[in-house]
N, C-alpha and C. Protein backbone atom coordinates (compact mmCIF):
# COMPACT_ATOMS: atom_id res chain seq x y z
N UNK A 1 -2.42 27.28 -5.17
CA UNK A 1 -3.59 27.01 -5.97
C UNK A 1 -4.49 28.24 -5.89
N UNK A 2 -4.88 28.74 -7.10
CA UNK A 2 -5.91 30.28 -7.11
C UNK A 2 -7.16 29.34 -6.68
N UNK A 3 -7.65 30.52 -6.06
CA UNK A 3 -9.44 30.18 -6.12
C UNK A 3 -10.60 29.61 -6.97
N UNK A 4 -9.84 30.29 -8.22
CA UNK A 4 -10.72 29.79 -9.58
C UNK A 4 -10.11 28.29 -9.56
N UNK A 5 -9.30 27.34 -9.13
CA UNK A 5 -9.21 26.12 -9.74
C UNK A 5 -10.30 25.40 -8.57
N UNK A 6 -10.37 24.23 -9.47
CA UNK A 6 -11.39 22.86 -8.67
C UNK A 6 -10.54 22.05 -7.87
N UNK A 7 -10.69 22.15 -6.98
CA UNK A 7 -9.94 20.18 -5.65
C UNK A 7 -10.74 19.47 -6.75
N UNK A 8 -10.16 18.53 -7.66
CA UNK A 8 -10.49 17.26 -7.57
C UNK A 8 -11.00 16.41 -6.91
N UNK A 9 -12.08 15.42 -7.13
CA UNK A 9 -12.79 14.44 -6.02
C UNK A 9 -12.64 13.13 -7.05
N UNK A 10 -13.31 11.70 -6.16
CA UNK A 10 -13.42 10.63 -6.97
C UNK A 10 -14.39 10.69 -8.06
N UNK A 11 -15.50 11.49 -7.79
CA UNK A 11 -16.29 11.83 -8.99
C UNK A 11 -15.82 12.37 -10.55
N UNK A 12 -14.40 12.57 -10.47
CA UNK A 12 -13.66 13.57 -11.40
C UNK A 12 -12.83 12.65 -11.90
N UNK A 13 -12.05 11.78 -11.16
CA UNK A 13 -10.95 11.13 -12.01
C UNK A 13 -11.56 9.29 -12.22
N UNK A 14 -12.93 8.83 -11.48
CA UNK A 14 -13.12 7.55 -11.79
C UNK A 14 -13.55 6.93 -12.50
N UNK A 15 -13.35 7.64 -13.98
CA UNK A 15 -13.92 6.81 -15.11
C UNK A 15 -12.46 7.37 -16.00
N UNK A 16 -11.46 7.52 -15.66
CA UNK A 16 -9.88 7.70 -15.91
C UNK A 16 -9.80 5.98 -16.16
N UNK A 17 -9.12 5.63 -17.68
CA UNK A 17 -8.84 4.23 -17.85
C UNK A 17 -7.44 4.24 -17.55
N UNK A 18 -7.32 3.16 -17.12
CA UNK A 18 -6.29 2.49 -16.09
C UNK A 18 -4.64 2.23 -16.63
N UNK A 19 -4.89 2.77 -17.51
CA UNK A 19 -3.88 3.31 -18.83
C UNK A 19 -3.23 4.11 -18.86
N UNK A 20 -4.40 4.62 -18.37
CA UNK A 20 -3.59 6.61 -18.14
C UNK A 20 -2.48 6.68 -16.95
N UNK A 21 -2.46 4.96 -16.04
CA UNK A 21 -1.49 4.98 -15.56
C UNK A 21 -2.13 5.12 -13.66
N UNK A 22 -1.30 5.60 -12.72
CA UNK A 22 -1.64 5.26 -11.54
C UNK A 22 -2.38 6.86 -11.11
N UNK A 23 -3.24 6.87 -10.90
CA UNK A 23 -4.42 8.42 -11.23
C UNK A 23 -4.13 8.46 -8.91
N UNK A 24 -3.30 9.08 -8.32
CA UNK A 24 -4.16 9.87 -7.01
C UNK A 24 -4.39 11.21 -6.84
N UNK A 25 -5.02 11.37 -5.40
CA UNK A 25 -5.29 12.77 -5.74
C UNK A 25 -4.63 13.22 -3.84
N UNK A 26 -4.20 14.38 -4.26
CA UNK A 26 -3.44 14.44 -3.31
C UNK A 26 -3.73 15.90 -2.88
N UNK A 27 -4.58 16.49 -2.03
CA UNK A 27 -5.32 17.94 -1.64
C UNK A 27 -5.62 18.49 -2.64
N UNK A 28 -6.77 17.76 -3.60
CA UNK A 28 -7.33 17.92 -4.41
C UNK A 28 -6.91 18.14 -5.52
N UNK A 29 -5.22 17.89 -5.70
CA UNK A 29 -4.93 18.14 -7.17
C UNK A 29 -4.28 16.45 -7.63
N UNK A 30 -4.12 16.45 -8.93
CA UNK A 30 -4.39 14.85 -9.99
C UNK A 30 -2.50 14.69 -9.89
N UNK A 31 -2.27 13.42 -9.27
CA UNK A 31 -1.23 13.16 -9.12
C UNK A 31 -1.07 12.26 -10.02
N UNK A 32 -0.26 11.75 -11.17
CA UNK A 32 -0.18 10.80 -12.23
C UNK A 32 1.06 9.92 -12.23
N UNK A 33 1.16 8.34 -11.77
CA UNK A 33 2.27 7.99 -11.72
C UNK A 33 3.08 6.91 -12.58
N UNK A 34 4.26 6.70 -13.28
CA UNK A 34 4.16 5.75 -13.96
C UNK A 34 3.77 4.21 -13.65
N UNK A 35 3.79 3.72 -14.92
CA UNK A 35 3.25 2.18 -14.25
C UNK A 35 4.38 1.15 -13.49
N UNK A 36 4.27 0.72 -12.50
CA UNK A 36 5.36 0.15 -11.89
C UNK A 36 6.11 -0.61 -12.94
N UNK A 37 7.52 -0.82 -12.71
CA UNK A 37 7.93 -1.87 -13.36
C UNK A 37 8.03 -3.29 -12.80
N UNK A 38 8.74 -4.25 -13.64
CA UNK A 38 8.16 -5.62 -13.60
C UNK A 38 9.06 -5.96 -11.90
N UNK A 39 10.24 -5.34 -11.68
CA UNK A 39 10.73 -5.79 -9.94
C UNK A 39 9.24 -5.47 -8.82
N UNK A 40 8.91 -4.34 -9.02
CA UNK A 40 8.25 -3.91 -7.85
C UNK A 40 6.95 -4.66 -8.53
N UNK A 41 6.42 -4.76 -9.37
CA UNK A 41 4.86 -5.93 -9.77
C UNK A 41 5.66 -7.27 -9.09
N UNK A 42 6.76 -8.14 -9.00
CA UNK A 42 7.22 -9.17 -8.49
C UNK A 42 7.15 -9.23 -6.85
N UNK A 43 7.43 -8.02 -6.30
CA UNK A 43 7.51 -7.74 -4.89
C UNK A 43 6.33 -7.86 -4.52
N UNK A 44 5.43 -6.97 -5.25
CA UNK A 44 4.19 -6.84 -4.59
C UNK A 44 3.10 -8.20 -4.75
N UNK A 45 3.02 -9.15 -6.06
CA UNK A 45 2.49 -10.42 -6.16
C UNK A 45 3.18 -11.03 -4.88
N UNK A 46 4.44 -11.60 -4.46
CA UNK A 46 4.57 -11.97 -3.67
C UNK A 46 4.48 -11.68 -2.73
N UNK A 47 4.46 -11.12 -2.31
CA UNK A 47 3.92 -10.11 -0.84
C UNK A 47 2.33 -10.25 -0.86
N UNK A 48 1.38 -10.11 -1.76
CA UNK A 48 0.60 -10.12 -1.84
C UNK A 48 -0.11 -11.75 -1.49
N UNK A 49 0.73 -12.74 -2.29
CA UNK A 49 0.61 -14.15 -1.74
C UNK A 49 0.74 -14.10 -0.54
N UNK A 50 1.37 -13.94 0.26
CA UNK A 50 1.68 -14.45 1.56
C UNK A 50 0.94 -13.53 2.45
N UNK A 51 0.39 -12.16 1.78
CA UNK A 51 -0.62 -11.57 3.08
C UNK A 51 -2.21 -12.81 2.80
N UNK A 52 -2.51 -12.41 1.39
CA UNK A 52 -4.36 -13.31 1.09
C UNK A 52 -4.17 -14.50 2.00
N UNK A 53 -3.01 -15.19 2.04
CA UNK A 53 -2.58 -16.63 2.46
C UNK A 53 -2.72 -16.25 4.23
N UNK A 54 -2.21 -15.53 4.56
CA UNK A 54 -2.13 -15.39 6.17
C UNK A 54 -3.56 -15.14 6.27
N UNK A 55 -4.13 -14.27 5.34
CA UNK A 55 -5.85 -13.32 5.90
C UNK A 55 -6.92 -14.12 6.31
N UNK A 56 -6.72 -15.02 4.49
CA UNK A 56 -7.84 -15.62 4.00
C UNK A 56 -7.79 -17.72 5.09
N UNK A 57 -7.08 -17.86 5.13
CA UNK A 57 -6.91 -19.01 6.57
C UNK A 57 -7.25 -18.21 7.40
N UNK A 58 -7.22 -17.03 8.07
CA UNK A 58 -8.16 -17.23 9.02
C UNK A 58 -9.49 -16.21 9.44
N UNK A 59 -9.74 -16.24 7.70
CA UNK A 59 -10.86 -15.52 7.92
C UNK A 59 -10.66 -13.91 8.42
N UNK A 60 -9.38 -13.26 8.29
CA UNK A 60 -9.65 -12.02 8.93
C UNK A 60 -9.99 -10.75 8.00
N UNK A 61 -10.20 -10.68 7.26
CA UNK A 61 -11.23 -9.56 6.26
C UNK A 61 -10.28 -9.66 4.37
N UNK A 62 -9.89 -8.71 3.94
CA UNK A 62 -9.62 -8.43 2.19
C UNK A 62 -8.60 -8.00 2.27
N UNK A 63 -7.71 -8.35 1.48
CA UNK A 63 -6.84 -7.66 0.73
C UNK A 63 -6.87 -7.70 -0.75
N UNK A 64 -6.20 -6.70 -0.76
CA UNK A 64 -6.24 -6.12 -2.54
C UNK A 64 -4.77 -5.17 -2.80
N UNK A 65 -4.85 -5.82 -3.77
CA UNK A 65 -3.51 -4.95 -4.82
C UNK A 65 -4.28 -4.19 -6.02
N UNK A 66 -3.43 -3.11 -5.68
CA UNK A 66 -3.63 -1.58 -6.80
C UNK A 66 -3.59 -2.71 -8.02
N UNK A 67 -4.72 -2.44 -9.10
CA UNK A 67 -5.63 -0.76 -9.14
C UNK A 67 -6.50 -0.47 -7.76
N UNK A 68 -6.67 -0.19 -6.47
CA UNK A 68 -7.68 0.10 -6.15
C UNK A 68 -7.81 0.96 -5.37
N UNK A 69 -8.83 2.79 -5.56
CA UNK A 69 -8.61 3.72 -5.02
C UNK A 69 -8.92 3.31 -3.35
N UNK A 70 -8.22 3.88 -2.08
CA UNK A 70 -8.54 4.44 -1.24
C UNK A 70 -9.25 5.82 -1.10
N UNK A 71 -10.17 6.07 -0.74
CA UNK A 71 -10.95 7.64 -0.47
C UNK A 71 -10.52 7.77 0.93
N UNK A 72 -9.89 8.69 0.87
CA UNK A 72 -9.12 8.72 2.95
C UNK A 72 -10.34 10.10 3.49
N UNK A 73 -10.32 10.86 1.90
CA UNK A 73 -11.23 12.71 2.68
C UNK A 73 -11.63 12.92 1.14
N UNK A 74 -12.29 13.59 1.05
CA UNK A 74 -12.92 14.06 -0.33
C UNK A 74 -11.82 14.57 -1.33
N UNK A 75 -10.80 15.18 -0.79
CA UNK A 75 -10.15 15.45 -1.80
C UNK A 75 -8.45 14.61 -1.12
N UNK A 76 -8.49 13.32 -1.08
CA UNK A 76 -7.65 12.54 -0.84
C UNK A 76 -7.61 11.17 -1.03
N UNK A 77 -7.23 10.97 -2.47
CA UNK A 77 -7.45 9.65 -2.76
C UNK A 77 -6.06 8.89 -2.85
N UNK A 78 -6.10 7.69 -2.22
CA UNK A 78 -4.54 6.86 -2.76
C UNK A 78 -4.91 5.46 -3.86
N UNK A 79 -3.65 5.15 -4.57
CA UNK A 79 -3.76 3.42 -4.49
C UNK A 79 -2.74 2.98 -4.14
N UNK A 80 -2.71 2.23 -2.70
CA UNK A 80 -1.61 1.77 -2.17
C UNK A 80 -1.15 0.75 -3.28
N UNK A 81 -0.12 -0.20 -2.48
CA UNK A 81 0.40 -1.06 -3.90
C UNK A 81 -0.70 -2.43 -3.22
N UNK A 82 -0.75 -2.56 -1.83
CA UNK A 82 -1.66 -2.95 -1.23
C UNK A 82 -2.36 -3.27 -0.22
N UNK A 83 -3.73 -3.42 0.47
CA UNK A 83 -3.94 -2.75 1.39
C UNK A 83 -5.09 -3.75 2.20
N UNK A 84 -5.39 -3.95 2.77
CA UNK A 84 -5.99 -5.46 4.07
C UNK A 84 -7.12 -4.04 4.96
N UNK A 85 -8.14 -4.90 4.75
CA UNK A 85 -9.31 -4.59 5.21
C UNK A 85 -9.82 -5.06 6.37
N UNK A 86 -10.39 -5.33 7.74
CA UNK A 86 -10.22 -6.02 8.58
C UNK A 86 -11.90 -5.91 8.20
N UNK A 87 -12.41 -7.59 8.72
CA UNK A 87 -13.55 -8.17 8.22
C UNK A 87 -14.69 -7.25 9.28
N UNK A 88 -14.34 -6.83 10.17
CA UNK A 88 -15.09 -6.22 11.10
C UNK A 88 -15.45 -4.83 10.68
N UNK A 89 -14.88 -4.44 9.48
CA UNK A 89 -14.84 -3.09 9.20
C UNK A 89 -15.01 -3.22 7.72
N UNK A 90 -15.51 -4.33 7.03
CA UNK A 90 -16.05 -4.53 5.50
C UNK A 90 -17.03 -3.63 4.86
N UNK A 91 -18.11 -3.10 5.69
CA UNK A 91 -18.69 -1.69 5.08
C UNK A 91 -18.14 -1.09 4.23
N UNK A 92 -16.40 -0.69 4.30
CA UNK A 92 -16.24 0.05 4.15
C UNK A 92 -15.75 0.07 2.13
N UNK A 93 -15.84 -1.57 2.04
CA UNK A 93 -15.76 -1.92 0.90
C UNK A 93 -17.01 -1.61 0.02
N UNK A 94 -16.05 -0.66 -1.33
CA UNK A 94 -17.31 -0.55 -2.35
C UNK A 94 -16.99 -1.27 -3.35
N UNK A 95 -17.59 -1.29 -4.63
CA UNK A 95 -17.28 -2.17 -5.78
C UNK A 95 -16.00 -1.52 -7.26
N UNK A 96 -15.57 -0.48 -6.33
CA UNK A 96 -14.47 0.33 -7.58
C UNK A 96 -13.48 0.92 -6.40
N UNK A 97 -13.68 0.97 -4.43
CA UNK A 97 -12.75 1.38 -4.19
C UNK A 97 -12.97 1.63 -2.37
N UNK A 98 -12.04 1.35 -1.54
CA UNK A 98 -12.50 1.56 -0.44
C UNK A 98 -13.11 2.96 0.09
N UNK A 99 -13.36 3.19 1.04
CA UNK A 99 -14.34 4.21 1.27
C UNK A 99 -13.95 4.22 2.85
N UNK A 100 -12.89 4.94 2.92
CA UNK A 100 -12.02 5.42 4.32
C UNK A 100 -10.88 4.55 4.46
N UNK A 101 -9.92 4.80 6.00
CA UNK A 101 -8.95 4.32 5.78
C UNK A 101 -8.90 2.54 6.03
N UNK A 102 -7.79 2.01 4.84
CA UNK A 102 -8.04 0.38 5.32
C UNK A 102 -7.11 0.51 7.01
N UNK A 103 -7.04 -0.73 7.31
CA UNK A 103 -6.64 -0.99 8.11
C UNK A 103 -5.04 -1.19 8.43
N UNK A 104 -4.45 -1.31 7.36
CA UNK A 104 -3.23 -1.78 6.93
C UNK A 104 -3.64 -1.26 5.39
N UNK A 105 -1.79 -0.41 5.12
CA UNK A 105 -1.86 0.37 4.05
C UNK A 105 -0.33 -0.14 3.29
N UNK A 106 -0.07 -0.90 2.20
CA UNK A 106 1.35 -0.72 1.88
C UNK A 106 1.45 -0.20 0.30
N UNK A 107 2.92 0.46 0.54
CA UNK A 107 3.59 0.89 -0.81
C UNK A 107 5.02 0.67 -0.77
N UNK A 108 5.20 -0.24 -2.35
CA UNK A 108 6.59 -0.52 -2.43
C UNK A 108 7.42 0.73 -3.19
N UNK A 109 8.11 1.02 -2.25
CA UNK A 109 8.72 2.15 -2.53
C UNK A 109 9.35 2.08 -4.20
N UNK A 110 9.20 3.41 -5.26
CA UNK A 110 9.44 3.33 -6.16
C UNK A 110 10.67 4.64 -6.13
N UNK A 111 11.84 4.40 -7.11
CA UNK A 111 12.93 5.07 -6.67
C UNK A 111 12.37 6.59 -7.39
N UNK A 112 11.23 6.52 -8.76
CA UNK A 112 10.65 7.73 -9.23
C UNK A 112 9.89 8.37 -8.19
N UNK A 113 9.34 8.15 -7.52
CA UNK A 113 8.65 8.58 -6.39
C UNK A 113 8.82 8.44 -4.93
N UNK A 114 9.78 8.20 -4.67
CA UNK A 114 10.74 8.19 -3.39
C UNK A 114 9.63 8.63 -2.03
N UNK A 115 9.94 9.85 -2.29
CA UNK A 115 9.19 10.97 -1.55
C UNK A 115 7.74 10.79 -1.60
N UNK A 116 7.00 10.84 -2.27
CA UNK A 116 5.88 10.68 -2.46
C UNK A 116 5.52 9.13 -1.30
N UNK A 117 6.03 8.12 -1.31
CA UNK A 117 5.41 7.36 -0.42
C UNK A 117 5.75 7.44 0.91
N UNK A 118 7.83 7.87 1.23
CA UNK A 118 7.75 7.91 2.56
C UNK A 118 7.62 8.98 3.01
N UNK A 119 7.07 10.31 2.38
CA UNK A 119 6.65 11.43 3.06
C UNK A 119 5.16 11.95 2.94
N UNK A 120 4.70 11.75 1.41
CA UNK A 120 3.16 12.27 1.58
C UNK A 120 2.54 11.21 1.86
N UNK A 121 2.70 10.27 1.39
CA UNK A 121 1.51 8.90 1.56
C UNK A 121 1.36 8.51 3.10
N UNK A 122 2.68 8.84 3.93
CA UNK A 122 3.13 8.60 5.22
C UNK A 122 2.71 9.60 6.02
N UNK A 123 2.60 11.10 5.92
CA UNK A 123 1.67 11.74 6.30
C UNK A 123 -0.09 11.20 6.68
N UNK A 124 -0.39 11.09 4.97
CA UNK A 124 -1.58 10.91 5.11
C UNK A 124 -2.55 10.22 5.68
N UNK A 125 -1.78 9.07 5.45
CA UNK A 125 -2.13 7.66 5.88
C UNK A 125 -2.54 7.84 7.34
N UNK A 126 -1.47 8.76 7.94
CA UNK A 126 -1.93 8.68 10.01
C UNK A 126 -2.66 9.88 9.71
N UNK A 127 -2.74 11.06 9.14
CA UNK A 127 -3.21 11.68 9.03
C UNK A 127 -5.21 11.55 8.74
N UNK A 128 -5.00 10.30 7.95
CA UNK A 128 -6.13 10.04 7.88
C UNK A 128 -6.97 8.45 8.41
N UNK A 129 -6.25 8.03 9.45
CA UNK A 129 -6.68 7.32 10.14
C UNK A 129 -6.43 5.47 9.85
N UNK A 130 -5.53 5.42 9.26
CA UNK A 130 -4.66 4.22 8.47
C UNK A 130 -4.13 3.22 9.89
N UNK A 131 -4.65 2.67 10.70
CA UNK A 131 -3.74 1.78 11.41
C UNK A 131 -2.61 1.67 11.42
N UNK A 132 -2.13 0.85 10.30
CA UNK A 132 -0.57 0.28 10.07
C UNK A 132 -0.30 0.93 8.74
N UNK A 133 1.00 0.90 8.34
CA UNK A 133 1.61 1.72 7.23
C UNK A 133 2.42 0.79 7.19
N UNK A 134 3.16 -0.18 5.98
CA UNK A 134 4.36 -0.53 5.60
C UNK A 134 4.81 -0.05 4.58
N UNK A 135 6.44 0.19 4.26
CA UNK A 135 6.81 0.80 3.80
C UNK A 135 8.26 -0.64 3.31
N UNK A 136 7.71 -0.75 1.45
CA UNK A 136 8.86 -1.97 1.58
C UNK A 136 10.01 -1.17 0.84
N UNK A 137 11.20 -1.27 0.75
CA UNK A 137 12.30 -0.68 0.29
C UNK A 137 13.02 -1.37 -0.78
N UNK A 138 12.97 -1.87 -2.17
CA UNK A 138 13.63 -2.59 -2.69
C UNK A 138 15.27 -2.51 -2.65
N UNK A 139 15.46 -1.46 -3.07
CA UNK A 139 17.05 -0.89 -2.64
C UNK A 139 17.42 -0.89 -1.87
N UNK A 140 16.95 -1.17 -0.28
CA UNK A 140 17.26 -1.20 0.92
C UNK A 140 17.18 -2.99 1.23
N UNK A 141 16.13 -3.41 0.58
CA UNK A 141 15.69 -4.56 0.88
C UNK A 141 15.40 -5.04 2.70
N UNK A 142 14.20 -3.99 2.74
CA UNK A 142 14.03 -3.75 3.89
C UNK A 142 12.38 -3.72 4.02
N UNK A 143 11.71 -4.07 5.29
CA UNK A 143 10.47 -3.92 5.00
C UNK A 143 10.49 -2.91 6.56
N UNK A 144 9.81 -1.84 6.21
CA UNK A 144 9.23 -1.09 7.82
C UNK A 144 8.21 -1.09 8.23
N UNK A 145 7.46 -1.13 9.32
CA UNK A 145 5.91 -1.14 9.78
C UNK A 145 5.94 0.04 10.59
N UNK A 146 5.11 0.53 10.81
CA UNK A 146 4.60 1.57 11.40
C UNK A 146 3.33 1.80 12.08
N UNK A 147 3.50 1.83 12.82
CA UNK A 147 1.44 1.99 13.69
C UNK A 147 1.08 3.22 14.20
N UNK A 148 -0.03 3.14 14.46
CA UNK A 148 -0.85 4.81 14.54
C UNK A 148 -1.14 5.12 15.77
N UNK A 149 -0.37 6.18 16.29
CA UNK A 149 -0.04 6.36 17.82
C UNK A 149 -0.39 7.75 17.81
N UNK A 150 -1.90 8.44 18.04
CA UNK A 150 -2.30 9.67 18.26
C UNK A 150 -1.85 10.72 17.53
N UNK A 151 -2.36 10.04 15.95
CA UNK A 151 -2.61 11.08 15.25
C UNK A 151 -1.27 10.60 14.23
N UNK A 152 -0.39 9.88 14.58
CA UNK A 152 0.64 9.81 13.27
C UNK A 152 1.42 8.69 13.54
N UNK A 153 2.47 8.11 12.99
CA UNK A 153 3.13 7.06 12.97
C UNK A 153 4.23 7.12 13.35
N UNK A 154 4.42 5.68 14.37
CA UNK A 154 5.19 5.44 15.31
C UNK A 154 6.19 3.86 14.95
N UNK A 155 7.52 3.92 14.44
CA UNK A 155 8.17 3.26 13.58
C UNK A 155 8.24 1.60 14.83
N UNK A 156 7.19 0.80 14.22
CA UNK A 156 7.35 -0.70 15.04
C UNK A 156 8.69 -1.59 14.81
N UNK A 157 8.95 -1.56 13.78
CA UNK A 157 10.48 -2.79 13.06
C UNK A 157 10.56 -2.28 11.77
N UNK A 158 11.92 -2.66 11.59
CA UNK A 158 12.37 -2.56 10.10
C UNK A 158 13.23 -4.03 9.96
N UNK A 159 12.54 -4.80 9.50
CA UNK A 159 12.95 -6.09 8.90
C UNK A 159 14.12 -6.16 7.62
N UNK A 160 15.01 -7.03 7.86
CA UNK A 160 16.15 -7.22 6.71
C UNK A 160 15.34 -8.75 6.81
N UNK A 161 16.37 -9.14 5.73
CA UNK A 161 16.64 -10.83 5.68
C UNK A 161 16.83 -11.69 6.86
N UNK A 162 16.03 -12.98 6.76
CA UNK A 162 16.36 -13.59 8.21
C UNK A 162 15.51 -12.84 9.64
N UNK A 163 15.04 -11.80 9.38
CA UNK A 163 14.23 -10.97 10.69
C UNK A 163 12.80 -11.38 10.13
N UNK A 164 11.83 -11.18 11.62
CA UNK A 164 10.54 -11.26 10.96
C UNK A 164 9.97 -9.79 11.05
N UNK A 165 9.00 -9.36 10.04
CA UNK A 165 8.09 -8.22 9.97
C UNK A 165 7.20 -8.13 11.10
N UNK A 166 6.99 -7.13 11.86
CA UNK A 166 6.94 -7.03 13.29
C UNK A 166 4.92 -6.15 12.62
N UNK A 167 4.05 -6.65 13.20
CA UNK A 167 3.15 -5.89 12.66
C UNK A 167 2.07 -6.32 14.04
N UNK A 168 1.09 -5.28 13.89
CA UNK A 168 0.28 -5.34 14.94
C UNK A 168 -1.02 -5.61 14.50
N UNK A 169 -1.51 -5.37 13.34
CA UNK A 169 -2.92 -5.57 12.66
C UNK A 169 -2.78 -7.01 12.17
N UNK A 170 -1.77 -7.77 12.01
CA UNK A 170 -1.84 -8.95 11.58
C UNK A 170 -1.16 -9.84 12.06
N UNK A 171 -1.54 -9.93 13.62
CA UNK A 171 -1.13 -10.56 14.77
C UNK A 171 -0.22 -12.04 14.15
N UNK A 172 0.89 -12.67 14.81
CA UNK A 172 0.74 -14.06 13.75
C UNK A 172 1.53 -14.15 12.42
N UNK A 173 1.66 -12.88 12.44
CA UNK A 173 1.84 -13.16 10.51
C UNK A 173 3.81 -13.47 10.55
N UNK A 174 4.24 -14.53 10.27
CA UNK A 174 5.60 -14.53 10.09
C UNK A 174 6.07 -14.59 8.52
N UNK A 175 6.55 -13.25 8.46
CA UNK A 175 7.21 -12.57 7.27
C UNK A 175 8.40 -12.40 7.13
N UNK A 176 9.47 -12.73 6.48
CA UNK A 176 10.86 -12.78 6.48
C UNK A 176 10.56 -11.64 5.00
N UNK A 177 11.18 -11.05 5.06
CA UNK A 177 11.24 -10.05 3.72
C UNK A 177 12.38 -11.26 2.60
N UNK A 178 12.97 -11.98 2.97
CA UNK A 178 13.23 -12.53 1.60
C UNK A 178 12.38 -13.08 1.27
N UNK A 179 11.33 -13.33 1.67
CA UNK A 179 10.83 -13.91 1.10
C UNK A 179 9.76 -13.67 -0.08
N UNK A 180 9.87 -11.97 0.34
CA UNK A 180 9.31 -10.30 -0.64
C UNK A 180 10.64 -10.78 -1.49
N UNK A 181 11.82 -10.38 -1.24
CA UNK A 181 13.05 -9.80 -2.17
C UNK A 181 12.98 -11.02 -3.35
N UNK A 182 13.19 -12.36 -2.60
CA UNK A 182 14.15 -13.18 -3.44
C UNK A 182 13.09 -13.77 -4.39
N UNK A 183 13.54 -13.79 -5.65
CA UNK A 183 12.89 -14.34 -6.60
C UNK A 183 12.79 -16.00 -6.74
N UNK A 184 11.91 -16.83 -6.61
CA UNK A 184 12.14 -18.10 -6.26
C UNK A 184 12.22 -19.03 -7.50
N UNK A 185 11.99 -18.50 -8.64
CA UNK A 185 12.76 -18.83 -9.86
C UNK A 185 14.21 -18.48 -10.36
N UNK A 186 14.95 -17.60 -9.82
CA UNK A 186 16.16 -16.87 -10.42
C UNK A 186 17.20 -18.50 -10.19
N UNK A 187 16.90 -19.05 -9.21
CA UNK A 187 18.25 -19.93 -9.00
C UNK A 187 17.68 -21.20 -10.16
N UNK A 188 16.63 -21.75 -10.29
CA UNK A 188 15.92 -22.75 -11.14
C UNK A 188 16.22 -22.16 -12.59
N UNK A 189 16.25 -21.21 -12.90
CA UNK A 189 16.67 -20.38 -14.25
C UNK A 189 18.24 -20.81 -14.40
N UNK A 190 19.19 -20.65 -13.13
CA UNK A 190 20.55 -20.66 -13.17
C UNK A 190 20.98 -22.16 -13.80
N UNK A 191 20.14 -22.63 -12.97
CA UNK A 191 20.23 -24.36 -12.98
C UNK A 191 20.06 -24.60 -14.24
N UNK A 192 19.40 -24.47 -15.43
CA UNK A 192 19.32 -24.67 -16.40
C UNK A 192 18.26 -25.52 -16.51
């Protein structure tokens, strides 16, 4: 990057309509990603059910599914696919986007962007002070957790089918990844 260009900040890309697709910013330059397709929007609603469902019983802070920026450093913005706020640390919630790292960070791995989640987002994330990191794998059909062990991430479980998701920020939580994978209409469809 020459001198003459600008790092990008949230001031620059947050009035970007949501159209334009998945807007981060990644050491200050505009990362643009396509819009998920309808498997990984299925993964992540369900996944998403069963975290609000674990949180919200017992009261332990927010979760949210992308659209919604993370600000990790001024010129480091993400939108996980989705990401749990711990209620003790709600400050940090603004009204268009968190404002440092959540507590728990996930992205369902997309096969266009491979790299981008389990290497830069996975960087950053410990890099910028992210607790937990999951990392779900559709093609693998695998879910991984990861926790933040002085300065970067330290691999807790990698869950198949039948295993539970091993996590430390969400003490309690029993997660079978089929229950991410399997579609609970596909067999009711079969049935006729």
């Amino acid at each position: 990057m020459s001198v003459a260009e600008k790092l990008l900040t949230w001031e620059d890309i947050r009035d970007l309509p949501e159209s334009y697709g998945r807007t981060e910013i990644v050491e200050g330059e505009l990362v643009v990603s396509p819009t998920p397709g309808s498997r990984h929007q299925e993964i992540c609603s369900r996944l998403g059910f069963h975290l609000i469902r674990f949180v919200g019983e017992r009261w332990l802070g927010r979760v949210y599914t992308s659209p919604l920026h993370v600000i990790l450093a001024e010129h480091v913005h993400y939108e996980p696919d989705l990401c749990f706020v711990a209620r003790a640390r709600s400050g940090i919630i603004r009204e268009s986007y968190v404002d440092g790292p959540p507590d728990l960070a996930i992205e369902v791995i997309s096969e266009t962007n491979r790299t981008h989640d389990t290497v830069v987002k996975h960087r950053d994330y410990a890099r910028y002070g992210v607790r937990e990191y999951w990392l779900v794998d559709p093609r693998e059909e695998t879910l991984s957790s990861w926790t933040l062990q002085a300065g970067s991430f330290a691999l807790l479980g990698r869950a198949r089918r039948g295993e539970i998701v091993v996590t430390n920020v969400l003490r309690g939580l029993e997660l079978d990844p089929a229950q991410v994978f399997d579609d609970p209409f596909a067999s009711q469809a079969s049935d006729g």
